[in-house]
C-alpha atoms as a PDB file:
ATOM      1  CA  UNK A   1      10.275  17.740  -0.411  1.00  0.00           C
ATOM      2  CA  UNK A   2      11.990  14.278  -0.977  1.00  0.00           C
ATOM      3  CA  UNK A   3       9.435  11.797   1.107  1.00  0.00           C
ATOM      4  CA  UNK A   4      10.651   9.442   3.753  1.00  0.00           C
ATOM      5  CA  UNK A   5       9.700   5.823   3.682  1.00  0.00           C
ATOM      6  CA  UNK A   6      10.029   3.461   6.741  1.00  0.00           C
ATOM      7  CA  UNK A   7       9.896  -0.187   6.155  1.00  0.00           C
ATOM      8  CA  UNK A   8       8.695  -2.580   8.988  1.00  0.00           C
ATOM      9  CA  UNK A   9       8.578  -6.275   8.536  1.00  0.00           C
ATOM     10  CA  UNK A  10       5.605  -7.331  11.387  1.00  0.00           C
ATOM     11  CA  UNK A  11       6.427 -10.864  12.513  1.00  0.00           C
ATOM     12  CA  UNK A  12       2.910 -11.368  15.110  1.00  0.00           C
ATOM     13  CA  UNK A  13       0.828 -10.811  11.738  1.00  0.00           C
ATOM     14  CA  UNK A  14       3.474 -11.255   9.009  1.00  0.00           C
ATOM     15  CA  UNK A  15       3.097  -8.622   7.243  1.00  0.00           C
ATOM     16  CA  UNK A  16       5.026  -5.770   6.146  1.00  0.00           C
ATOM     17  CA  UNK A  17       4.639  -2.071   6.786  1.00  0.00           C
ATOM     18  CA  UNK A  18       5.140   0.657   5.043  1.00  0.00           C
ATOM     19  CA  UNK A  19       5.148   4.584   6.511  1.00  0.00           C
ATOM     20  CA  UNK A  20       5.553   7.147   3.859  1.00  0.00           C
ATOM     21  CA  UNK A  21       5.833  10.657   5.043  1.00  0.00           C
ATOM     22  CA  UNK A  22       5.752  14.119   2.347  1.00  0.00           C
ATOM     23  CA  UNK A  23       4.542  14.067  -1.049  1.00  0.00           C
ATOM     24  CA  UNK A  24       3.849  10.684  -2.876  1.00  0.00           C
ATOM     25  CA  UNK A  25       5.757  10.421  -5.788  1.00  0.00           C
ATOM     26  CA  UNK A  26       5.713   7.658  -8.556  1.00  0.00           C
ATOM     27  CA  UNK A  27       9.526   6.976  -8.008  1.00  0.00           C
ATOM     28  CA  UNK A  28       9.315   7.045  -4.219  1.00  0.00           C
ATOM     29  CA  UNK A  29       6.805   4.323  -4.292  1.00  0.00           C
ATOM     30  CA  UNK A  30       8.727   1.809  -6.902  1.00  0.00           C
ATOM     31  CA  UNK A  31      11.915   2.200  -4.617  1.00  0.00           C
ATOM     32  CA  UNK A  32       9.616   0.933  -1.299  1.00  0.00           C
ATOM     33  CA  UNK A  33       8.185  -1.464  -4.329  1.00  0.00           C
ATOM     34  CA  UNK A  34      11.825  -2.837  -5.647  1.00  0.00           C
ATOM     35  CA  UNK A  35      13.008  -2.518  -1.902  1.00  0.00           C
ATOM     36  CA  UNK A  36      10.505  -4.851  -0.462  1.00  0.00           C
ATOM     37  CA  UNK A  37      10.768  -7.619  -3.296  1.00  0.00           C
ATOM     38  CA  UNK A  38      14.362  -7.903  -3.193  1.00  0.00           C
ATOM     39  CA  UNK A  39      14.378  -8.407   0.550  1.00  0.00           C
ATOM     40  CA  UNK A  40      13.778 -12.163   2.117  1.00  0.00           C
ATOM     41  CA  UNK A  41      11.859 -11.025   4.769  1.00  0.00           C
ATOM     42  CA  UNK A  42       9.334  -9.825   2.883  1.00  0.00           C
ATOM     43  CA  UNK A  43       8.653 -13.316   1.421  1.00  0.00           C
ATOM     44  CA  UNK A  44       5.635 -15.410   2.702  1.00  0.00           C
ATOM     45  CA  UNK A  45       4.209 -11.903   3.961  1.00  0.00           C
ATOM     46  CA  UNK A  46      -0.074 -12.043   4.053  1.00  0.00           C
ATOM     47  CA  UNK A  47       0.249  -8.494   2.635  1.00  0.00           C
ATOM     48  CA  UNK A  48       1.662  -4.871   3.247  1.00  0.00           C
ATOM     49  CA  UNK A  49      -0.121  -1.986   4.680  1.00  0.00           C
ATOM     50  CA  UNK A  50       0.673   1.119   3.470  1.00  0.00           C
ATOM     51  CA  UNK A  51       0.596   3.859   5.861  1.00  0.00           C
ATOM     52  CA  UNK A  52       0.064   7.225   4.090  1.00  0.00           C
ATOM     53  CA  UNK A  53      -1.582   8.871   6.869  1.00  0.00           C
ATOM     54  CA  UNK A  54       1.127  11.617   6.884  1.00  0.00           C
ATOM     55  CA  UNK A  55       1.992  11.332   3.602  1.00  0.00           C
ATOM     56  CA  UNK A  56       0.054  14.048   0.644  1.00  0.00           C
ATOM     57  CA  UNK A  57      -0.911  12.924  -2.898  1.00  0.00           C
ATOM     58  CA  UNK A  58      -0.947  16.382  -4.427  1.00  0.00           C
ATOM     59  CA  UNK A  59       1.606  15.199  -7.605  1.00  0.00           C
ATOM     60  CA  UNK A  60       0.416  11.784  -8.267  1.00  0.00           C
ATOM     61  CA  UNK A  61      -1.832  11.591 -11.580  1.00  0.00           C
ATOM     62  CA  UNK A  62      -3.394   8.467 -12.608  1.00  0.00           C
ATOM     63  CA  UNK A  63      -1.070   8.113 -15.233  1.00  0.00           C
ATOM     64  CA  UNK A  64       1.173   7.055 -12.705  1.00  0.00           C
ATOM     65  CA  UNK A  65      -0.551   5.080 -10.976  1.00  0.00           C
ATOM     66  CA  UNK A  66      -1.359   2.896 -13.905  1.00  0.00           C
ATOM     67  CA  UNK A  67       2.738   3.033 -14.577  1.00  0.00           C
ATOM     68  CA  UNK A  68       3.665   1.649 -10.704  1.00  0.00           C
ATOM     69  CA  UNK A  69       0.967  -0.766 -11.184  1.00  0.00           C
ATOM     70  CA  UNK A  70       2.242  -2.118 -14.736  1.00  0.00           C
ATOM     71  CA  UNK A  71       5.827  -2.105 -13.171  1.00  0.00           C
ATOM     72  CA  UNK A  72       4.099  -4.528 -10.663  1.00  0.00           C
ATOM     73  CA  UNK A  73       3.211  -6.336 -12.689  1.00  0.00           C
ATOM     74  CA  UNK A  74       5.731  -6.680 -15.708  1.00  0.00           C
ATOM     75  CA  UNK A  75       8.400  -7.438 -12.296  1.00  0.00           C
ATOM     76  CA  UNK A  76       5.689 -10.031 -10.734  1.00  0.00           C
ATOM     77  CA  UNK A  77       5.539  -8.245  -7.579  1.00  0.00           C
ATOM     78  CA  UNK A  78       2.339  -8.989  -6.892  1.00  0.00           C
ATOM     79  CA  UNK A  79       2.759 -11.875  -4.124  1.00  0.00           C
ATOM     80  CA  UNK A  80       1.203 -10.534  -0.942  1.00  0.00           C
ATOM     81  CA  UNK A  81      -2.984 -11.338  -0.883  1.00  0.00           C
ATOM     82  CA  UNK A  82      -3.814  -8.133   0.893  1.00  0.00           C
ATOM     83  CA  UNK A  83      -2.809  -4.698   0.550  1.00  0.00           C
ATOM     84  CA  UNK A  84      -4.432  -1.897   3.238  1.00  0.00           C
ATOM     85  CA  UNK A  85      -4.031   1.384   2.421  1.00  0.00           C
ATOM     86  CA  UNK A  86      -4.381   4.056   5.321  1.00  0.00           C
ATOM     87  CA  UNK A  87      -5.345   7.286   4.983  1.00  0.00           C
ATOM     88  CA  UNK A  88      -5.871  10.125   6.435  1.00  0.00           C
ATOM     89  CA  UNK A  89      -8.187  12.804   4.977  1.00  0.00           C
ATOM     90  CA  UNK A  90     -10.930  12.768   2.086  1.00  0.00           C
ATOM     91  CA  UNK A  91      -7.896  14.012  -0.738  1.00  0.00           C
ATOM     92  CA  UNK A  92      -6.004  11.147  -0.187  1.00  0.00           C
ATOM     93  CA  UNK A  93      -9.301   8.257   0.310  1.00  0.00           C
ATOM     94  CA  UNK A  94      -9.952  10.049  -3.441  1.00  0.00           C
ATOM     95  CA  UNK A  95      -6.646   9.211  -4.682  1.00  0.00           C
ATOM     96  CA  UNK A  96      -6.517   5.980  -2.819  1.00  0.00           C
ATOM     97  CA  UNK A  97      -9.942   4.694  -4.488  1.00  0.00           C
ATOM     98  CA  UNK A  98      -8.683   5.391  -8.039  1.00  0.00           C
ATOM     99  CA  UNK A  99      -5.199   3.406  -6.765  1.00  0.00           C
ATOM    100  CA  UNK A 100      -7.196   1.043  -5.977  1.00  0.00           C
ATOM    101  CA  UNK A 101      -9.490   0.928  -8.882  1.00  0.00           C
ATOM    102  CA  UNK A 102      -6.560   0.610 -11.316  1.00  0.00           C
ATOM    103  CA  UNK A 103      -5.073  -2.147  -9.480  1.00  0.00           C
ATOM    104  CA  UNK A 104      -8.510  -3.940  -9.195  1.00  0.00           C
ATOM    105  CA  UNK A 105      -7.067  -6.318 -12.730  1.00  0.00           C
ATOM    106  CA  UNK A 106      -4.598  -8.064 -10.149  1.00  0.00           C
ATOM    107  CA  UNK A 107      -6.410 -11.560  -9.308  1.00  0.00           C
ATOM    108  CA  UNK A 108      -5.222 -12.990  -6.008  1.00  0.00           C
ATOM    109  CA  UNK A 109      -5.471  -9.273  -4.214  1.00  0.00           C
ATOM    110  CA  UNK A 110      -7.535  -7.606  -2.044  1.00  0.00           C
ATOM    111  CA  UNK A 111      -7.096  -4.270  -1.365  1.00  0.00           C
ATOM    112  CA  UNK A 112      -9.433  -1.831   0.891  1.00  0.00           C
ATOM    113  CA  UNK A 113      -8.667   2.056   2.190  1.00  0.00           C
ATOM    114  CA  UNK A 114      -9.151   2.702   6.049  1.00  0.00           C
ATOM    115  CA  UNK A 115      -9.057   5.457   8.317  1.00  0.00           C
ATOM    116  CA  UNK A 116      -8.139   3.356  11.532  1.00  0.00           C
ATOM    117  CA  UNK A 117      -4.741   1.700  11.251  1.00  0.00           C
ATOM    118  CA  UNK A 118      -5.625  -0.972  13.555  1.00  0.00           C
ATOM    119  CA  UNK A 119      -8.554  -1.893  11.427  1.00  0.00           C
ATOM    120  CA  UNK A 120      -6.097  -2.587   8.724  1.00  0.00           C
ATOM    121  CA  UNK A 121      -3.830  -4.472  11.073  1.00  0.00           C
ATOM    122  CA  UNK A 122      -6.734  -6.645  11.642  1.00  0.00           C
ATOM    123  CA  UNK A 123      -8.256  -6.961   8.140  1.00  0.00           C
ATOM    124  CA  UNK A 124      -4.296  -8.095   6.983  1.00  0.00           C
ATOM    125  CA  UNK A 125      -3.828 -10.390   9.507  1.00  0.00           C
ATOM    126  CA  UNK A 126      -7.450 -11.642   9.374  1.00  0.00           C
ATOM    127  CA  UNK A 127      -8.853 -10.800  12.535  1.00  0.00           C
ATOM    128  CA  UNK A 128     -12.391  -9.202  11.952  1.00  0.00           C
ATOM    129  CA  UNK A 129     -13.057  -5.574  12.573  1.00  0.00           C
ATOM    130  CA  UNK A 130     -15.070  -2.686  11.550  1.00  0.00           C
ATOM    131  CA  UNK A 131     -16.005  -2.619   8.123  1.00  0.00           C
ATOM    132  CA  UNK A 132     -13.352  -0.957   5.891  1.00  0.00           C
ATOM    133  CA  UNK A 133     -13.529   3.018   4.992  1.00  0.00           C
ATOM    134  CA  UNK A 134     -13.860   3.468   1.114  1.00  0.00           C
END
């Protein structure tokens, strides 16, 4: 199954959104990626969240995960300070933590995984909240 990506650009908390439904592939997420960096309204964002709560991560390996995150940064597309990653079982917090952990050499930002996509709305846009999942 192809996945399905929606792309929201939040004006209250400028910051974009991301919704990827199916299975999480390596190309699906450098499309959203190259999508996103090409678009003006995505500049000035405080970050993305990435909303993968109905989304599976059954085919990614960490061998791509270390390739979208060197495409990141060979195309310097690594201008928003916060990236939230939502989740929604212990298979995908797993993955998640290791995406995470091999994007950890990017100075300038933060990522955390939650369960509660309000608590990353909040942690993005600054407000506090709940202590992040992961």
């Amino acid at each position: 199954m192809t996945p399905r990506y929606d792309i929201e650009f939040i004006e209250p908390g400028k910051y974009t959104q991301i919704a990827l439904v199916g299975r999480v592939t390596q190309e699906a997420v450098l499309t959203v990626l190259n999508q996103i960096s090409d678009d003006d309204r995505h500049s000035g964002r405080v970050g993305i969240l990435w909303d993968f709560r109905e989304a599976s991560f059954d085919e990614m390996t960490l061998s791509a995960m270390r390739s979208m995150w060197q495409h990141q940064i060979d195309h310097r597309m690594n201008t928003s300070r916060r990236v939230a990653l939502v989740y929604r079982d212990d298979v995908n917090r797993t993955i998640l933590a290791l995406w995470v952990e091999v994007a950890s050499s990017s100075t300038g930002t933060e990522r955390r995984c939650f369960t509660d996509i309000g608590d990353a709305r909040n942690w993005l846009t600054g407000v506090d909240g709940p202590p992040a999942a992961g």
